[in-house]
N, C-alpha and C. Protein backbone atom coordinates (compact mmCIF):
# COMPACT_ATOMS: atom_id res chain seq x y z
N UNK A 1 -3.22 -44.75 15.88
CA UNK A 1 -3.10 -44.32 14.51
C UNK A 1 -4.06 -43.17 14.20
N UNK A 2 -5.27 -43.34 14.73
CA UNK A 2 -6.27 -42.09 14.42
C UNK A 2 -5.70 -41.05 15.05
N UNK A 3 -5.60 -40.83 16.35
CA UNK A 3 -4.71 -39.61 17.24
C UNK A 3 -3.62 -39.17 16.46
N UNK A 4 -2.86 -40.05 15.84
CA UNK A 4 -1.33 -39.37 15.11
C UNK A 4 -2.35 -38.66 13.43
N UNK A 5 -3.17 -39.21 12.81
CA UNK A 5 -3.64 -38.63 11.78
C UNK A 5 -4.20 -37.31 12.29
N UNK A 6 -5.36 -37.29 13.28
CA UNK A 6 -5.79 -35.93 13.60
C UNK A 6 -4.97 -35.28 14.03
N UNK A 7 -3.74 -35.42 14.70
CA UNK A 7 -2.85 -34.62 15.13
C UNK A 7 -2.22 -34.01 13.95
N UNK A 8 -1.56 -35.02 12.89
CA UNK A 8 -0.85 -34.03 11.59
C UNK A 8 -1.94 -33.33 10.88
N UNK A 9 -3.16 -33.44 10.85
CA UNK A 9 -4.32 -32.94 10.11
C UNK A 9 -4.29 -31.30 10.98
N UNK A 10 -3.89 -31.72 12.21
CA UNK A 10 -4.48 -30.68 12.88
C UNK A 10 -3.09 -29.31 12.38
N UNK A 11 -1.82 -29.73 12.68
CA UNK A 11 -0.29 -29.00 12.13
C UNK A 11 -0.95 -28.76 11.11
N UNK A 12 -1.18 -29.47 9.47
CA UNK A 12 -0.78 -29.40 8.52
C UNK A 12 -2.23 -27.85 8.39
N UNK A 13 -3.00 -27.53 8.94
CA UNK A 13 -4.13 -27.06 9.43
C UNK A 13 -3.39 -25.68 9.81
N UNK A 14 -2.98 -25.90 10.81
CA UNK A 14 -2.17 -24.43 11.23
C UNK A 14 -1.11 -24.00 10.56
N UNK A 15 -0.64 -25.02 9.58
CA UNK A 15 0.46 -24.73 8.53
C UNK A 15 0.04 -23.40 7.66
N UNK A 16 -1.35 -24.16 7.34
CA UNK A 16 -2.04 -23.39 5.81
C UNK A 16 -2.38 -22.16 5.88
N UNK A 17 -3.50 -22.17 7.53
CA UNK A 17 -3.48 -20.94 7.82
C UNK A 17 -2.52 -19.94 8.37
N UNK A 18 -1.54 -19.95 8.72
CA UNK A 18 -0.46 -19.24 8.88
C UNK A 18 -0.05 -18.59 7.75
N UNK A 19 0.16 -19.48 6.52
CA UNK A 19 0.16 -18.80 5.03
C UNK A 19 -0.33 -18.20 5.18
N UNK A 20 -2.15 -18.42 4.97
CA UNK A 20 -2.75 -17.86 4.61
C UNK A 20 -2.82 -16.06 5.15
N UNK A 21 -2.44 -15.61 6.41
CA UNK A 21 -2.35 -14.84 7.32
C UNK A 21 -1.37 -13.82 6.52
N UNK A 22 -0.02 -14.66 6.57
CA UNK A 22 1.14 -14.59 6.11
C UNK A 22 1.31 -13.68 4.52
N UNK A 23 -0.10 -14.71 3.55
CA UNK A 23 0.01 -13.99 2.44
C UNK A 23 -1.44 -12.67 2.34
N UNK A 24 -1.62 -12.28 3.31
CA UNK A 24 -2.71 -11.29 3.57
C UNK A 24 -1.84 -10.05 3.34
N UNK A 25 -2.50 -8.64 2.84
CA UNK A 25 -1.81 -7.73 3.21
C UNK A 25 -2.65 -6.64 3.64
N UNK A 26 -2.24 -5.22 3.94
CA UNK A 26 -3.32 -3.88 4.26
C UNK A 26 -2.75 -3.14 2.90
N UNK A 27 -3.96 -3.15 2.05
CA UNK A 27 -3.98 -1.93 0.90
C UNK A 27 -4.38 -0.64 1.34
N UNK A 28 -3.84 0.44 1.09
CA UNK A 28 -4.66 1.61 1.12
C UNK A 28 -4.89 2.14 0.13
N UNK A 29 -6.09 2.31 -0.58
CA UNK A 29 -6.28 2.68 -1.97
C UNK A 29 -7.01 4.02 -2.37
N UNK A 30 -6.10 4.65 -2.80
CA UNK A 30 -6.48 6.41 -2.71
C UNK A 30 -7.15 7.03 -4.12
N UNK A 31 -8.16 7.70 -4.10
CA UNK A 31 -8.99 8.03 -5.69
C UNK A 31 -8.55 9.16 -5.55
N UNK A 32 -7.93 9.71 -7.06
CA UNK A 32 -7.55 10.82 -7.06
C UNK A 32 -7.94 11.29 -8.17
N UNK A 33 -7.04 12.48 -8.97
CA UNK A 33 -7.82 13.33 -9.94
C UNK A 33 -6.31 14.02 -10.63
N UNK A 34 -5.79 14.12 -11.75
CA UNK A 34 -4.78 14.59 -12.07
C UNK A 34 -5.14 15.72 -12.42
N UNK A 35 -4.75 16.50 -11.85
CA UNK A 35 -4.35 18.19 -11.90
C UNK A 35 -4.05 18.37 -13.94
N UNK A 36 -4.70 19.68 -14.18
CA UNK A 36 -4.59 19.88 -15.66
C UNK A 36 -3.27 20.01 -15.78
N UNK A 37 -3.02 19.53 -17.36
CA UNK A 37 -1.89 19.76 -18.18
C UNK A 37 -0.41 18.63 -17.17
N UNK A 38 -1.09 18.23 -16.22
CA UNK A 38 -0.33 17.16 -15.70
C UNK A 38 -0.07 15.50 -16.34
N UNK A 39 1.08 14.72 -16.33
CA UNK A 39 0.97 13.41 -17.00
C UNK A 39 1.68 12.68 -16.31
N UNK A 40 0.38 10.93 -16.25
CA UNK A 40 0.78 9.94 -15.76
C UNK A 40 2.21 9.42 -15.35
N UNK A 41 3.19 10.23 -16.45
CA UNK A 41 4.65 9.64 -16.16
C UNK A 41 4.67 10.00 -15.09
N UNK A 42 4.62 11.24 -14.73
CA UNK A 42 5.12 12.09 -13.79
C UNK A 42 4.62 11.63 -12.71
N UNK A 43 3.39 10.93 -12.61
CA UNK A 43 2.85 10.50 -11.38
C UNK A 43 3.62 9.41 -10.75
N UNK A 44 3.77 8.68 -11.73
CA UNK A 44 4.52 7.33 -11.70
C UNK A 44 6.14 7.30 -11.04
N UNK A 45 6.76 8.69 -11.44
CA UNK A 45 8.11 9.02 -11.23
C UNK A 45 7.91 9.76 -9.48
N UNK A 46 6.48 10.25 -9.52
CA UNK A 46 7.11 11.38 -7.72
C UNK A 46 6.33 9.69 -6.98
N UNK A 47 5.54 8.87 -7.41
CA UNK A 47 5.19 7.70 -6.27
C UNK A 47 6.37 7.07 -6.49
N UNK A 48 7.30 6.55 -7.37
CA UNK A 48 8.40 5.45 -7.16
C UNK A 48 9.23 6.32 -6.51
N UNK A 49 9.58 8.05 -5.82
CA UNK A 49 9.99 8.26 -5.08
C UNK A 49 10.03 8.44 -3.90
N UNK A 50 8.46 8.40 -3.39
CA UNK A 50 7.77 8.19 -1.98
C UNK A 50 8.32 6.72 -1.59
N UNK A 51 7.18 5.57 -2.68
CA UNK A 51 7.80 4.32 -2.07
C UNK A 51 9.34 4.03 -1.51
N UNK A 52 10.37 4.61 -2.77
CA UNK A 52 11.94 4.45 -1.85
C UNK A 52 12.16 5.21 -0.99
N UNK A 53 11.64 6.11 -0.35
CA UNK A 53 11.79 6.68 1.14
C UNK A 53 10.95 5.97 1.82
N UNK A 54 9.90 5.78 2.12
CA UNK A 54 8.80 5.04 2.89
C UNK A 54 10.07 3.83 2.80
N UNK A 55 10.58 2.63 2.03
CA UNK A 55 10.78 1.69 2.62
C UNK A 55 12.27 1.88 2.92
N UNK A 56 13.27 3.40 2.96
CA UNK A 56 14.08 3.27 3.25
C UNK A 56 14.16 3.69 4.77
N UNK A 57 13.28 4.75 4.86
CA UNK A 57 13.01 5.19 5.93
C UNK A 57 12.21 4.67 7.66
N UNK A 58 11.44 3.52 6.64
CA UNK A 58 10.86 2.74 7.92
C UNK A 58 11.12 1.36 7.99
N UNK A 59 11.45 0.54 8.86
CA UNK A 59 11.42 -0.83 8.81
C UNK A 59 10.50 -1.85 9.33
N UNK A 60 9.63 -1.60 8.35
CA UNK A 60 8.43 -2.59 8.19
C UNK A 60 7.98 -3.71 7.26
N UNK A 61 9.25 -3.78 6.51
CA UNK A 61 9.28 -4.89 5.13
C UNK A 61 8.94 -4.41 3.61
N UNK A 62 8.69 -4.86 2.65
CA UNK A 62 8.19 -4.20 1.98
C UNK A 62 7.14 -3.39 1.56
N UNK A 63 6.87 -2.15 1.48
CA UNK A 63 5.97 -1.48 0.92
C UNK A 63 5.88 -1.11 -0.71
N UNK A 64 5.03 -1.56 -1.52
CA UNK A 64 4.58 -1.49 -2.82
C UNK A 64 3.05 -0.50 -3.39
N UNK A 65 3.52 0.33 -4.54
CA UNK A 65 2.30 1.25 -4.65
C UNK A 65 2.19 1.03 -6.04
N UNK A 66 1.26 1.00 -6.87
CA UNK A 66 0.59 0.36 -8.06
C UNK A 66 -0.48 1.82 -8.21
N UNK A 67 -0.65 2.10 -9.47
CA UNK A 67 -1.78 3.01 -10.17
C UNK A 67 -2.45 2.22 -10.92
N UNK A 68 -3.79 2.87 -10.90
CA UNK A 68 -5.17 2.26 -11.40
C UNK A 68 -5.36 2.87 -12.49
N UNK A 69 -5.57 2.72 -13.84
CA UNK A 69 -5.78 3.74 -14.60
C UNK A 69 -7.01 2.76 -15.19
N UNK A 70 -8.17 3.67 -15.73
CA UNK A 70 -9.05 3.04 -16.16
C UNK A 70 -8.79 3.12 -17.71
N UNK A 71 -9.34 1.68 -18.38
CA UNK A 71 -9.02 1.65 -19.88
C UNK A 71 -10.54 1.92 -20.60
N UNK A 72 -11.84 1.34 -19.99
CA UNK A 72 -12.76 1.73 -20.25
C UNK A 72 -13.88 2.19 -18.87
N UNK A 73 -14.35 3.11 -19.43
CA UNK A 73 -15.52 3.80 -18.50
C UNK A 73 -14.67 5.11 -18.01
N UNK A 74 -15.24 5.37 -16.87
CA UNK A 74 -14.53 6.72 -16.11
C UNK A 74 -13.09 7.13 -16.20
N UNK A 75 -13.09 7.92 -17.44
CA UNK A 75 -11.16 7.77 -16.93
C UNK A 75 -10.44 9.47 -16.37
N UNK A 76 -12.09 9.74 -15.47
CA UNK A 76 -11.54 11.08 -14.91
C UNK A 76 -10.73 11.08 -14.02
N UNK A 77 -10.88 9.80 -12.67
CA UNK A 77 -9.59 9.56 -12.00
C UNK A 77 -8.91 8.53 -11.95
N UNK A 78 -7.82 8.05 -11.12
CA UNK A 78 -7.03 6.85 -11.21
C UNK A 78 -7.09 6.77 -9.91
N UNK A 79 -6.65 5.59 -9.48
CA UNK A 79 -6.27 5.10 -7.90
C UNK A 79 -4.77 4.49 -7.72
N UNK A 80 -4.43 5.25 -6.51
CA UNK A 80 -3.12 4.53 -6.23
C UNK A 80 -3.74 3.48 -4.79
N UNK A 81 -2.97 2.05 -5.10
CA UNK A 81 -2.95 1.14 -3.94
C UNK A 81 -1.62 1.05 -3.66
N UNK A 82 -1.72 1.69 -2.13
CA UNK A 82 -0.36 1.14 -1.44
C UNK A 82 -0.55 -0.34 -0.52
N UNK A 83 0.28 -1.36 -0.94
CA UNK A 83 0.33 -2.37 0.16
C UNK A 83 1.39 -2.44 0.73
N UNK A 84 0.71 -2.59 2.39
CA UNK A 84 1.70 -2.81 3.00
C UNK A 84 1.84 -4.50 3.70
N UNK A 85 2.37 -4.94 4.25
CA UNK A 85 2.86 -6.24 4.66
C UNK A 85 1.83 -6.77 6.28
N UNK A 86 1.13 -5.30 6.95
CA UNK A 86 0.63 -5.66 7.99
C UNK A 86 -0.04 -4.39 8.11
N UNK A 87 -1.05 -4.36 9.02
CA UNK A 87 -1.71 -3.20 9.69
C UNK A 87 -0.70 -2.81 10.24
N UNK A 88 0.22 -3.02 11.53
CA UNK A 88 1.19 -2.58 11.86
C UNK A 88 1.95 -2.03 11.00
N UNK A 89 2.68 -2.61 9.73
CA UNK A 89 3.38 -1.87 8.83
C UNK A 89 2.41 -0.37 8.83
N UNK A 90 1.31 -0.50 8.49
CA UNK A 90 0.73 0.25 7.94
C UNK A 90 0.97 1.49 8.83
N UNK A 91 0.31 1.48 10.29
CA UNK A 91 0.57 2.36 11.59
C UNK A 91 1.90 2.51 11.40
N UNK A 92 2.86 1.84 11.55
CA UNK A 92 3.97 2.42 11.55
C UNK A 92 4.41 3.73 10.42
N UNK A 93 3.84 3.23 8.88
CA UNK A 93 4.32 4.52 8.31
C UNK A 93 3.57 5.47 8.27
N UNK A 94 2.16 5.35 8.87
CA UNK A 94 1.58 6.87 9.39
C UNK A 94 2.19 7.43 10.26
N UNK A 95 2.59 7.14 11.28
CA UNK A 95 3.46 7.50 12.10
C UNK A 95 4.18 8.22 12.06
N UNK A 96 4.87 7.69 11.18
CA UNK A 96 6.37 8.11 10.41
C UNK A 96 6.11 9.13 9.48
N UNK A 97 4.76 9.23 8.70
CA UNK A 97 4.31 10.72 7.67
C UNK A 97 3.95 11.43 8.52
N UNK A 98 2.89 11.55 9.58
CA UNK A 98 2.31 11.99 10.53
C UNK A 98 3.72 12.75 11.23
N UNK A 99 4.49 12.44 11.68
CA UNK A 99 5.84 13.03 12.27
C UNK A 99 6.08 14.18 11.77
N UNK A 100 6.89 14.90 12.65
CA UNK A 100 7.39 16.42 12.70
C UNK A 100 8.58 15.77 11.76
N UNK A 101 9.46 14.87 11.84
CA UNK A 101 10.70 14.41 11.02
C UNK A 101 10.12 13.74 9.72
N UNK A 102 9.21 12.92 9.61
CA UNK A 102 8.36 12.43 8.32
C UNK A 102 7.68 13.86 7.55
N UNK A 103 7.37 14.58 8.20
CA UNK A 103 6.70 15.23 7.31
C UNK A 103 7.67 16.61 7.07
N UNK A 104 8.85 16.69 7.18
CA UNK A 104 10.01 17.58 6.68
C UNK A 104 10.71 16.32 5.44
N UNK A 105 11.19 15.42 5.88
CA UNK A 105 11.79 14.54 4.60
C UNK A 105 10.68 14.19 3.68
N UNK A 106 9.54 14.51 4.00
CA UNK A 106 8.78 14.29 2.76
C UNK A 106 7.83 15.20 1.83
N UNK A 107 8.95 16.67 2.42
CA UNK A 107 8.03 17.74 2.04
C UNK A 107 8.24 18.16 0.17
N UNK A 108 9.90 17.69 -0.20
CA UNK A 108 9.47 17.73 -2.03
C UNK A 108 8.54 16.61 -2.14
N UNK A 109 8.51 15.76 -2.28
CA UNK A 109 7.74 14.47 -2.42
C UNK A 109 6.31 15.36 -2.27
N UNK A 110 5.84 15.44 -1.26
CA UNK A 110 4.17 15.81 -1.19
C UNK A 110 4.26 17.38 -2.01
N UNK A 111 4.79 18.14 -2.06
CA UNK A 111 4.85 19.16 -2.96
C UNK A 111 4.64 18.79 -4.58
N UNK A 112 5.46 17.47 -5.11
CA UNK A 112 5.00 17.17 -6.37
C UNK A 112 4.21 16.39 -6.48
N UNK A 113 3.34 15.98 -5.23
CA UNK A 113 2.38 15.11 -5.73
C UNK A 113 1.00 16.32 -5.81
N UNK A 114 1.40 17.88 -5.05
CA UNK A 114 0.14 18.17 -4.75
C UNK A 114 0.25 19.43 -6.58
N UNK A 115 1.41 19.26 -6.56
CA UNK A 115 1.31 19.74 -7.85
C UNK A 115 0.66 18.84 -9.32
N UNK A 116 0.53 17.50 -9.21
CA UNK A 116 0.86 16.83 -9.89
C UNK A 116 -1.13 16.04 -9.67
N UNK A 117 -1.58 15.95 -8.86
CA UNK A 117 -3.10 15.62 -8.37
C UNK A 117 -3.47 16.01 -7.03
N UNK A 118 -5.20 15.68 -7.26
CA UNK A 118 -5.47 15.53 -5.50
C UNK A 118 -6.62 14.91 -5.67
N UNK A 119 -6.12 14.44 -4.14
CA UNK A 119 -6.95 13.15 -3.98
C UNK A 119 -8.30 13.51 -2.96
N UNK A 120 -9.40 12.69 -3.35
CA UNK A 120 -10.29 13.04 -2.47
C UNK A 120 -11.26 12.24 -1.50
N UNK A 121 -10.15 10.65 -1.49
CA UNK A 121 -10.51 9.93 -0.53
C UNK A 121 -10.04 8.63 -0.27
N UNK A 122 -9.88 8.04 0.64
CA UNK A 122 -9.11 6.54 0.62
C UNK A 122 -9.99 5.31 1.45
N UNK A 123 -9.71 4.43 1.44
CA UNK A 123 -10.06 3.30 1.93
C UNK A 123 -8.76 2.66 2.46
N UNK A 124 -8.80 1.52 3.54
CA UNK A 124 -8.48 0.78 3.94
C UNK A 124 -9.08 -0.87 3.82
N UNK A 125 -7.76 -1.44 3.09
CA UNK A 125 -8.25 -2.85 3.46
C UNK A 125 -7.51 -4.02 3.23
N UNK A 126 -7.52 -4.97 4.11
CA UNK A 126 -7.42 -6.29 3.95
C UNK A 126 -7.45 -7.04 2.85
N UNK A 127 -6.66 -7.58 2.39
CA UNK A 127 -6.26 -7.93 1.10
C UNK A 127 -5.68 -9.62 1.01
N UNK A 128 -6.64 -10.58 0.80
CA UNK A 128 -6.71 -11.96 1.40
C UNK A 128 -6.67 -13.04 0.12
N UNK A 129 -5.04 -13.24 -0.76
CA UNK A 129 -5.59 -14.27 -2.34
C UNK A 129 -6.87 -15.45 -1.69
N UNK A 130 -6.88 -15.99 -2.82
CA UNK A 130 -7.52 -17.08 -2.29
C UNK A 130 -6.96 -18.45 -3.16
C-alpha cells in the first residue's frame, strides 16, 4: 500500500510539473519610443499585422503581442511583449525574420513600424504563472 501511494504521489508529481512547463512561455519584451505626431492606434493596427503573418507564416503555435502603455510615471515609452509558446517557437521565428524570404514578406510591416517608433532594446524571458 505505501509503494502504490508513493508511486501515484510520484505520477500525480510529474503530472503538475509537466503543466507547469507546459504553462511557461518565452516573452520578448521590446522598449520603445513613438516617433512624433505618431498614435497608439496605429501601433496597435501595424503589430496585429505582424502577429497574423508571424503565426501564419510559421508553425510554432500561437504567438501573442500585447503593448505596455504606462498610466502613471514615465509615459515617454511603451513596451511591446511578444509571447511565444517555447524558446524553440521563439528561434524558429527569428529564423524566419532573420531570412532572405522573412525579411522580404515583412518588409511593409517593418517599414510601418519604423515609421511609426523605435525601439532601443529588448529582453528575453521565461515567463512561469504561479
Amino acid at each position: 500500500m505505501k509503494k502504490l501511494m508513493i508511486f501515484t504521489l510520484m505520477v500525480a508529481g510529474f503530472a503538475l510539473a509537466g503543466n507547469a512547463i507546459a504553462d511557461s512561455s518565452v516573452d520578448a519584451v521590446w522598449k520603445c519610443k513613438m516617433n512624433e505626431d505618431m498614435e497608439m492606434d496605429d501601433v496597435h493596427k501595424a503589430n496585429a499585422e505582424w502577429v497574423k503573418h508571424i503565426n501564419s507564416a510559421t508553425d510554432v503555435g500561437e504567438v501573442t503581442s500585447s503593448t505596455i502603455t504606462a498610466i502613471v510615471g514615465d509615459q515617454d515609452h511603451f513596451y511591446f511583449v511578444d509571447s511565444y509558446p517555447s524558446l524553440a517557437a521563439w528561434s524558429t521565428v527569428q529564423e524566419y525574420t532573420d531570412s532572405d524570404a522573412g525579411e522580404a514578406a515583412m518588409e511593409e510591416i517593418q517599414g510601418k513600424f519604423e515609421d511609426l517608433f523605435d525601439c532601443e532594446g529588448n529582453k528575453l524571458y521565461k515567463v512561469t504563472p504561479n
